[in-house]
Protein backbone atom coordinates (compact mmCIF):
# COMPACT_ATOMS: atom_id res chain seq x y z
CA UNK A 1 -25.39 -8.87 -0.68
CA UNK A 2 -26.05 -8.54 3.33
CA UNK A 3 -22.78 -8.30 5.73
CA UNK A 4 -22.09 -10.15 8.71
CA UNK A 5 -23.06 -7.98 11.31
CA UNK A 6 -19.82 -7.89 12.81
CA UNK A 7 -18.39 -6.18 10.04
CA UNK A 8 -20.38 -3.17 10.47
CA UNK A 9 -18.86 -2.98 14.22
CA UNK A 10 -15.60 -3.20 12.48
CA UNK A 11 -16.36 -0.84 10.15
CA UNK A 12 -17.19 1.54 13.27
CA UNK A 13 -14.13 1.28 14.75
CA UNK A 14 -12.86 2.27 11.20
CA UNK A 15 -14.37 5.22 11.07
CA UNK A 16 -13.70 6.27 14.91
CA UNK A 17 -10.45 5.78 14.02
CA UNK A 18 -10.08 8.03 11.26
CA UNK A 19 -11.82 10.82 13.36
CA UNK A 20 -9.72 10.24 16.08
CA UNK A 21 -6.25 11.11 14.19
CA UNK A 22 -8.41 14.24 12.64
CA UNK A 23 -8.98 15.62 16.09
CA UNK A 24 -6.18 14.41 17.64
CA UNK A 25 -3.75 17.16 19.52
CA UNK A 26 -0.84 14.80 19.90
CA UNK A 27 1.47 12.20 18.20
CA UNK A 28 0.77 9.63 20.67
CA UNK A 29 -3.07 9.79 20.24
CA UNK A 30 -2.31 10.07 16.66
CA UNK A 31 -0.18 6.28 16.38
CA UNK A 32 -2.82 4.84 19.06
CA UNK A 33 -5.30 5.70 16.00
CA UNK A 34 -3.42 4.50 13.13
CA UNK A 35 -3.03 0.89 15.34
CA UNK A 36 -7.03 0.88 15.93
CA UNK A 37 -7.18 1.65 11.76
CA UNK A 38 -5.20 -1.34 11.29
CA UNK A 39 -6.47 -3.30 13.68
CA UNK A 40 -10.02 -2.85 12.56
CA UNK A 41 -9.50 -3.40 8.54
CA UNK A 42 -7.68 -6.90 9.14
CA UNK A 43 -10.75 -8.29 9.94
CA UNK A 44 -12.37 -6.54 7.00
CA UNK A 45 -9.91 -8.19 4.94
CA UNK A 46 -10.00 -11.89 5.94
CA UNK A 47 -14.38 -11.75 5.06
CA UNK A 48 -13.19 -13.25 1.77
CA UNK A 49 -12.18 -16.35 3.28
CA UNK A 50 -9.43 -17.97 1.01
CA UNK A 51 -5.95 -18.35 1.03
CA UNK A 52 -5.55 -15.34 -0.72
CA UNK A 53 -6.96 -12.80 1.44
CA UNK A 54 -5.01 -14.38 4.51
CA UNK A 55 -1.94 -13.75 2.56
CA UNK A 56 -2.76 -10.75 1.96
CA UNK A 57 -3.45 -9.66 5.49
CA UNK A 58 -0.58 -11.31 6.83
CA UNK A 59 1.49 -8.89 3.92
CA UNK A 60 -0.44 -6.26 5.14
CA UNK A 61 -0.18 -6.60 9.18
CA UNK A 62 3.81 -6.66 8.51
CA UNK A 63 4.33 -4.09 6.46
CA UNK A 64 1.96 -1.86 9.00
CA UNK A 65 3.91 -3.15 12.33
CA UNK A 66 7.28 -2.79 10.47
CA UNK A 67 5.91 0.82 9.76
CA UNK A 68 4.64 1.33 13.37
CA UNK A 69 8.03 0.00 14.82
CA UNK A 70 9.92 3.49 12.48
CA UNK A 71 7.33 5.51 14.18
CA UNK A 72 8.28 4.70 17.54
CA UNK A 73 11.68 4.34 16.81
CA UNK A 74 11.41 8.10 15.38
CA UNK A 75 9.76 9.67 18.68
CA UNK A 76 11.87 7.95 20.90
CA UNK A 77 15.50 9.19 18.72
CA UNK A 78 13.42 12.78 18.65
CA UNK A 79 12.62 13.11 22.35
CA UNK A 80 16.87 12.42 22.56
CA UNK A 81 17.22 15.38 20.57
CA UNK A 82 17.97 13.89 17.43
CA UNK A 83 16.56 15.87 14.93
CA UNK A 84 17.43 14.30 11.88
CA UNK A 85 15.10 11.39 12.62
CA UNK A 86 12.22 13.13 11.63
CA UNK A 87 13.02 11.74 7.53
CA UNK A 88 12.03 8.49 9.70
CA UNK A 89 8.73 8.86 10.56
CA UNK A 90 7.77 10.61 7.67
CA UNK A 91 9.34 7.50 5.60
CA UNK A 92 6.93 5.45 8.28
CA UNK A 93 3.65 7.85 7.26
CA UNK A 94 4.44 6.81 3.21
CA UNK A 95 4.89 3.09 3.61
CA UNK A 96 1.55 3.55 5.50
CA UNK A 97 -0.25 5.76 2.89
CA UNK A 98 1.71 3.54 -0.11
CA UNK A 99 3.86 6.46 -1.75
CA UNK A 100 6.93 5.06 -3.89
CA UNK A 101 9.36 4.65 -3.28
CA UNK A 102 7.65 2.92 -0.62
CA UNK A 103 5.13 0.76 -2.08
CA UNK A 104 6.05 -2.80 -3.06
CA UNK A 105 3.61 -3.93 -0.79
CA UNK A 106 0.73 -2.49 -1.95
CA UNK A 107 0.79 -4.25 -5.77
CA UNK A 108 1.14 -7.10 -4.29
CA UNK A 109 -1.60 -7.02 -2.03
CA UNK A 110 -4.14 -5.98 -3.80
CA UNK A 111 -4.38 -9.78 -6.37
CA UNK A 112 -5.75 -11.68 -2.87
CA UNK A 113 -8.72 -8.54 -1.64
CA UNK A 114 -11.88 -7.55 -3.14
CA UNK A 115 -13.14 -4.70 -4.31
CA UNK A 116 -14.88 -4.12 -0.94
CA UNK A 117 -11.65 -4.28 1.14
CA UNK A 118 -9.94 -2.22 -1.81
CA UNK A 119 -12.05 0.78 -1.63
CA UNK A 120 -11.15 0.86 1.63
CA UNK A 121 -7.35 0.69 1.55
CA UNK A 122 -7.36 3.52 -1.74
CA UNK A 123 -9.89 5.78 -0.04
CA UNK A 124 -10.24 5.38 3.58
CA UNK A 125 -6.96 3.49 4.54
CA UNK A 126 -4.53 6.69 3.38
CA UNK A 127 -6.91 9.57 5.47
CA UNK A 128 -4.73 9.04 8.46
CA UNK A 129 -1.30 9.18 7.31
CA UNK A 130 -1.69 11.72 4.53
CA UNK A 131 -3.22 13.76 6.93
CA UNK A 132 -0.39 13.74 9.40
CA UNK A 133 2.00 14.19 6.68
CA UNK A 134 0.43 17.23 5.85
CA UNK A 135 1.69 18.48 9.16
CA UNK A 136 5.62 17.59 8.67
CA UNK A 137 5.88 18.59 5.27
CA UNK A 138 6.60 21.96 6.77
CA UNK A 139 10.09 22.01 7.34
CA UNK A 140 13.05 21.31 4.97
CA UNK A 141 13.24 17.81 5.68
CA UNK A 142 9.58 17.49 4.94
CA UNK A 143 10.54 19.28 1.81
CA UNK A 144 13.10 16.70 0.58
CA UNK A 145 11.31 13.45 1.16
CA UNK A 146 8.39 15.14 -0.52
CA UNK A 147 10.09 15.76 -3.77
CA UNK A 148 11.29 12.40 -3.90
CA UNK A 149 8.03 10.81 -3.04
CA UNK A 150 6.11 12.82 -5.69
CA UNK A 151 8.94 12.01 -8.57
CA UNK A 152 9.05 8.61 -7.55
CA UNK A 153 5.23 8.25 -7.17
CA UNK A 154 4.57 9.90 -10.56
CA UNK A 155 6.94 7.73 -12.44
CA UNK A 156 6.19 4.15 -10.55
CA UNK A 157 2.33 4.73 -10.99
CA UNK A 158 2.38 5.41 -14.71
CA UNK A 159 4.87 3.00 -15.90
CA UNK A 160 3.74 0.13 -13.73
CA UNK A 161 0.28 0.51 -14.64
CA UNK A 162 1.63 0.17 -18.84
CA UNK A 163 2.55 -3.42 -17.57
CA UNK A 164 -0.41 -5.09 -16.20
CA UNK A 165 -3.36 -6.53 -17.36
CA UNK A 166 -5.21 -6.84 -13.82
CA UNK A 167 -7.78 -4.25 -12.90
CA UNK A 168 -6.76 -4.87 -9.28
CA UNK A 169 -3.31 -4.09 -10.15
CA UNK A 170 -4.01 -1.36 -12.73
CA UNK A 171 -6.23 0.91 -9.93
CA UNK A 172 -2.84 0.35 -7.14
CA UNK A 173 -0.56 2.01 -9.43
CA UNK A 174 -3.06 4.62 -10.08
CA UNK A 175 -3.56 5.45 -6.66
CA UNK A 176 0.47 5.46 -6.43
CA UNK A 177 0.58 7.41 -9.73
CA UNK A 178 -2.34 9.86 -7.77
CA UNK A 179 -0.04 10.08 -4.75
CA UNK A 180 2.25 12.28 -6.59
CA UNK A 181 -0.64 14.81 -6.93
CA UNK A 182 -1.78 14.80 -3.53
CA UNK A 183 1.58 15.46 -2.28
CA UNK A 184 2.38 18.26 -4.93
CA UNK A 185 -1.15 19.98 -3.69
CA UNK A 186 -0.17 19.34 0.00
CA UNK A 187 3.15 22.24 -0.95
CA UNK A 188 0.07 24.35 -1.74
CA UNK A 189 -2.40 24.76 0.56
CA UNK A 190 -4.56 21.99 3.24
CA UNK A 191 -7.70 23.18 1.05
CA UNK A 192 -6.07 22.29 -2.06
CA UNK A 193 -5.19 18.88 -1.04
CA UNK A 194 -8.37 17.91 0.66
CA UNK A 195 -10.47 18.90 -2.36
CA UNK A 196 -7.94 17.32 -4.34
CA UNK A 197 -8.50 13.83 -2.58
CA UNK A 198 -12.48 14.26 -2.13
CA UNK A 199 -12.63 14.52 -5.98
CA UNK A 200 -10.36 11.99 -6.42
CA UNK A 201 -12.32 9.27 -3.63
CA UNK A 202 -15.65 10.43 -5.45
CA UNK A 203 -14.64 9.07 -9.05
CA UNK A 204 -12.38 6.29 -7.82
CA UNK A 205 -15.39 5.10 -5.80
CA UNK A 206 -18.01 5.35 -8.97
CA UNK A 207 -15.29 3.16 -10.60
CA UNK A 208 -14.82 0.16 -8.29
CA UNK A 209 -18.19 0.63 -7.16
CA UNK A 210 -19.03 -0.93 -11.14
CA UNK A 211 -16.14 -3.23 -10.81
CA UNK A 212 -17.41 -4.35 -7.46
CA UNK A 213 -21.02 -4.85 -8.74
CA UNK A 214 -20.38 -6.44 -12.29
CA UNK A 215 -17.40 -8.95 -10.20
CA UNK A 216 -14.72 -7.43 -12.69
CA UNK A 217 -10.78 -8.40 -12.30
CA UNK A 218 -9.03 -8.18 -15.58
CA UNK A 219 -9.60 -6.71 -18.89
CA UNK A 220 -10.82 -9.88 -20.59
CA UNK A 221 -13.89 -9.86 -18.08
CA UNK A 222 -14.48 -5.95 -19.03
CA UNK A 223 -14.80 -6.92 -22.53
CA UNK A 224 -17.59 -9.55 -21.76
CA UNK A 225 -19.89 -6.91 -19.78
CA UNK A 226 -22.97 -5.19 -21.25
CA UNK A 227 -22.54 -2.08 -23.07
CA UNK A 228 -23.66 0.28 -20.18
CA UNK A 229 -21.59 -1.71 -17.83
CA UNK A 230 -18.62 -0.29 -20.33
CA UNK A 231 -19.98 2.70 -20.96
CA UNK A 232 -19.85 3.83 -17.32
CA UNK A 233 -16.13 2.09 -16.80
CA UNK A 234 -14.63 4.19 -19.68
CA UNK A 235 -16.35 7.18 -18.31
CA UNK A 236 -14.75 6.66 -15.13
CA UNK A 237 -11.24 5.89 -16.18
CA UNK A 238 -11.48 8.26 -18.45
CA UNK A 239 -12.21 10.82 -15.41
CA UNK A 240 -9.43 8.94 -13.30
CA UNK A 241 -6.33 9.89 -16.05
CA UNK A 242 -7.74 13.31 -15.83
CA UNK A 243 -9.51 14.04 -19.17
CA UNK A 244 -11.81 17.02 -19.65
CA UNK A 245 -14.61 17.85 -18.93
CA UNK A 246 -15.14 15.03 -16.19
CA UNK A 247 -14.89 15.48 -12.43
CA UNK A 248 -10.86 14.27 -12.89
CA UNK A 249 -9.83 16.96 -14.64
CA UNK A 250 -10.71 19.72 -12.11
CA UNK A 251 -8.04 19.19 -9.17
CA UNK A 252 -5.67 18.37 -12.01
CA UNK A 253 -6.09 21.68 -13.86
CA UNK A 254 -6.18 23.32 -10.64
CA UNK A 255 -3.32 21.88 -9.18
CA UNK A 256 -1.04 22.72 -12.60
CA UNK A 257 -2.19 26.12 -12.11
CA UNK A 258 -0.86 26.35 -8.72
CA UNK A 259 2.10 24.70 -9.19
CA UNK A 260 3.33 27.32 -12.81
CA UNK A 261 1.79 30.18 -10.02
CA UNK A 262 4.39 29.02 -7.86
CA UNK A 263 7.14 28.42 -10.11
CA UNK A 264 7.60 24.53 -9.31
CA UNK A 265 7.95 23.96 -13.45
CA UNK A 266 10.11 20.67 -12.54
CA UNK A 267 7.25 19.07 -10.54
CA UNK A 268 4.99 20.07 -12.96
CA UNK A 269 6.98 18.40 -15.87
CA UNK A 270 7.23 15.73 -13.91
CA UNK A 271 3.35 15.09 -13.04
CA UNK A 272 2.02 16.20 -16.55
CA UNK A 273 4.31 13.36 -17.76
CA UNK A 274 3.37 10.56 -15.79
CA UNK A 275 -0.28 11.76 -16.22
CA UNK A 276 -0.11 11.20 -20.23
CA UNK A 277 1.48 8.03 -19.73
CA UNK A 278 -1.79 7.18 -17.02
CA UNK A 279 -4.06 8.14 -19.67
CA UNK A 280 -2.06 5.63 -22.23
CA UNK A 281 -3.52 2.81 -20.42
CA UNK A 282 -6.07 4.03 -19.66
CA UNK A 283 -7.34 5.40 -22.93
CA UNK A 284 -6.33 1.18 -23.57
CA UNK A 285 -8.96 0.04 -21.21
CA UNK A 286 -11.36 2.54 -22.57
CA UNK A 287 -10.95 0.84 -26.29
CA UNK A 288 -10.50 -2.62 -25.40
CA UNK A 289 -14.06 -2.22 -23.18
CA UNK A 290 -15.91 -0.15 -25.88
CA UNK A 291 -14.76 -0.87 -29.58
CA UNK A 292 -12.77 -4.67 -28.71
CA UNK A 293 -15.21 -6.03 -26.68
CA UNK A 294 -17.15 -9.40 -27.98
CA UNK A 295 -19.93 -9.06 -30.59
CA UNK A 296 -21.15 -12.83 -29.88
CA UNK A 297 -24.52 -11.83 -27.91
CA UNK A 298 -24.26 -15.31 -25.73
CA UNK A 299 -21.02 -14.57 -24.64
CA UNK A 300 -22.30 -11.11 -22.88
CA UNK A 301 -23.09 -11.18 -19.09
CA UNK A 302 -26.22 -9.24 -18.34
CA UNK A 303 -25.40 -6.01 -16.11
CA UNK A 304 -26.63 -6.12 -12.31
CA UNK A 305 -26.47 -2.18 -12.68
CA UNK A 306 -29.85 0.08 -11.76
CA UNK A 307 -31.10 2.84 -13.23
CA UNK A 308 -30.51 4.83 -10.52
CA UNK A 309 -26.67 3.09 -10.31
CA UNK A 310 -25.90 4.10 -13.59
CA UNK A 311 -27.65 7.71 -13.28
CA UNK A 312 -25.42 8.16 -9.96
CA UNK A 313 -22.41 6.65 -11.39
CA UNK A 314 -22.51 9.48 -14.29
CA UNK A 315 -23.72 12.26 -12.02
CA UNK A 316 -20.71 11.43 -10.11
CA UNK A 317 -18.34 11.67 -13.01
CA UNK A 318 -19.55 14.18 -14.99
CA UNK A 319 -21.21 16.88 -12.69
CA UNK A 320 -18.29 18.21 -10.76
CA UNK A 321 -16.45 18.83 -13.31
CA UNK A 322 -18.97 20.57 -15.14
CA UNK A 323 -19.95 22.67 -11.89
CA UNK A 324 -15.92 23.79 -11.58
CA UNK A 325 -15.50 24.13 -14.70
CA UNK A 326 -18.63 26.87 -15.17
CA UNK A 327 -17.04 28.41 -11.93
């Protein structure tokens, strides 16, 4: 399906956006790129014209201008000499970036957007602000919000994913349950959790990439697909809750490793938790698509998957891991 070709100017600014807080050298260059980030996705967001995507704009515009107004409010209470307000703007970075216990927008959201516009709020939409809380998880106040972000994240993302039945909703509180993870790997290292998110964006885009294609919103749809339309969705949630030996498992495994090296046993009973209760649903999905689905041959929709889709789709899930693991 051809875009408007205004969207790829938006989608421009998108990216110049991105690489603008990357090479930024100051805060202020850093908030005038997360206001060009929002400013450019909006439009992204209201190309599926209904009343449902300018809801979900309008939710989504708010909830970024009521985090841009904390940011300010932060740097102006900080250049005063008030310290403390530093738990502010890092508060302001995870409403951006969706981390409980900052995230009741984000569910929400996600029932009025596309798959489109949703790859680019899970994936590109948290670069910014995950990268710039990499920088004030530092200190001890850094340290604090942290913890309570990655227990809250953990718990919110498993247990809210048990209770739904939307595949929109079902891949928000897995990024929220995946949140935990990338803030655990930020106490770490930077390389740990950049190569923690690139694995992560390379399976979660094989899976709403098949979504996207096959026009896939609840489970009831998944179960009408063609087998190799639910082969490679199992394969990919299956990767997602972290199952060996696909590409999901590495930055998992790696991470735990860290974590025991480190001695942080109550963040890693916390994340190995919330992971088995992911892979609950998501082993669900996984039988309701493959062994549930309907028999009746008319009821079937015919896949709009390639070849070379499907044989990209697998690489992506299956050959990281593989690599890593013979490493």
């Amino acid at each position: 399906m051809l875009m408007h070709p205004y969207l790829y100017l938006f989608y421009l600014f998108l990216m110049f956006a991105i690489f603008l807080i990357i090479s930024a050298n100051s805060w202020f260059v850093a908030w005038v790129g997360l206001e060009m980030n929002v400013i450019s996705f909006i439009p992204l967001m209201l190309s599926k014209n209904n009343k449902y995507s300018n809801e979900s704009s309008l939710k989504y515009f708010l909830t970024r201008a009521f985090a841009s107004i904390f940011i300010i409010s932060s740097a102006l209470f900080m250049s005063c000499g008030y310290l403390t307000t530093g738990y502010l703007l890092l508060s302001a970075l995870f409403l951006k970036a969706g981390g409980a216990p900052f995230h009741q927008w984000l569910p929400s959201l996600v029932e009025g957007l596309s798959w489109s516009s949703l790859m680019v709020i899970f994936i590109l939409q948290k670069v910014s602000p995950l990268l710039l809380v990499s920088f004030l998880l530092l200190d001890e106040m850094g340290f604090v919000l942290g913890y309570l972000v990655i227990v809250t994240s953990a718990m919110i993302g498993s247990i809210g994913g048990l209770m739904s039945i939307s595949l929109r909703k079902i891949m928000a509180y897995s990024s929220i349950s995946h949140m935990s993870w990338v803030v655990s790997s930020m106490f770490i290292s930077n390389f740990t959790w950049v190569g923690y998110y690139g694995v992560y964006c390379l399976v979660l885009f094989c899976v709403l990439n098949v979504f996207k294609k096959e026009s896939v919103f609840s489970l009831n749809q998944m179960m009408l697909s063609s087998k190799s339309t639910r082969l490679i969705m199992s394969l990919g949630l299956l990767s997602l809750g972290g199952l060996p030996p696909f590409s999901g498992f590495v930055p998992k495994f790696m991470v735990s490793i860290m974590l025991l090296q480190n001695n942080n046993y109550f963040i890693f009973i916390i994340l190995l938790s919330s992971t088995f209760l992911s892979l609950f649903f998501y082993v669900r999905m996984t039988l309701i698509g493959l062994i549930l689905s309907s028999g009746v041959t008319v009821f079937l929709k015919e896949s709009h998957l390639t070849k070379s889709g499907v044989t990209l789709n697998i690489m992506g899930l299956l050959v990281p891991g593989l690599f890593f693991l013979m490493l």
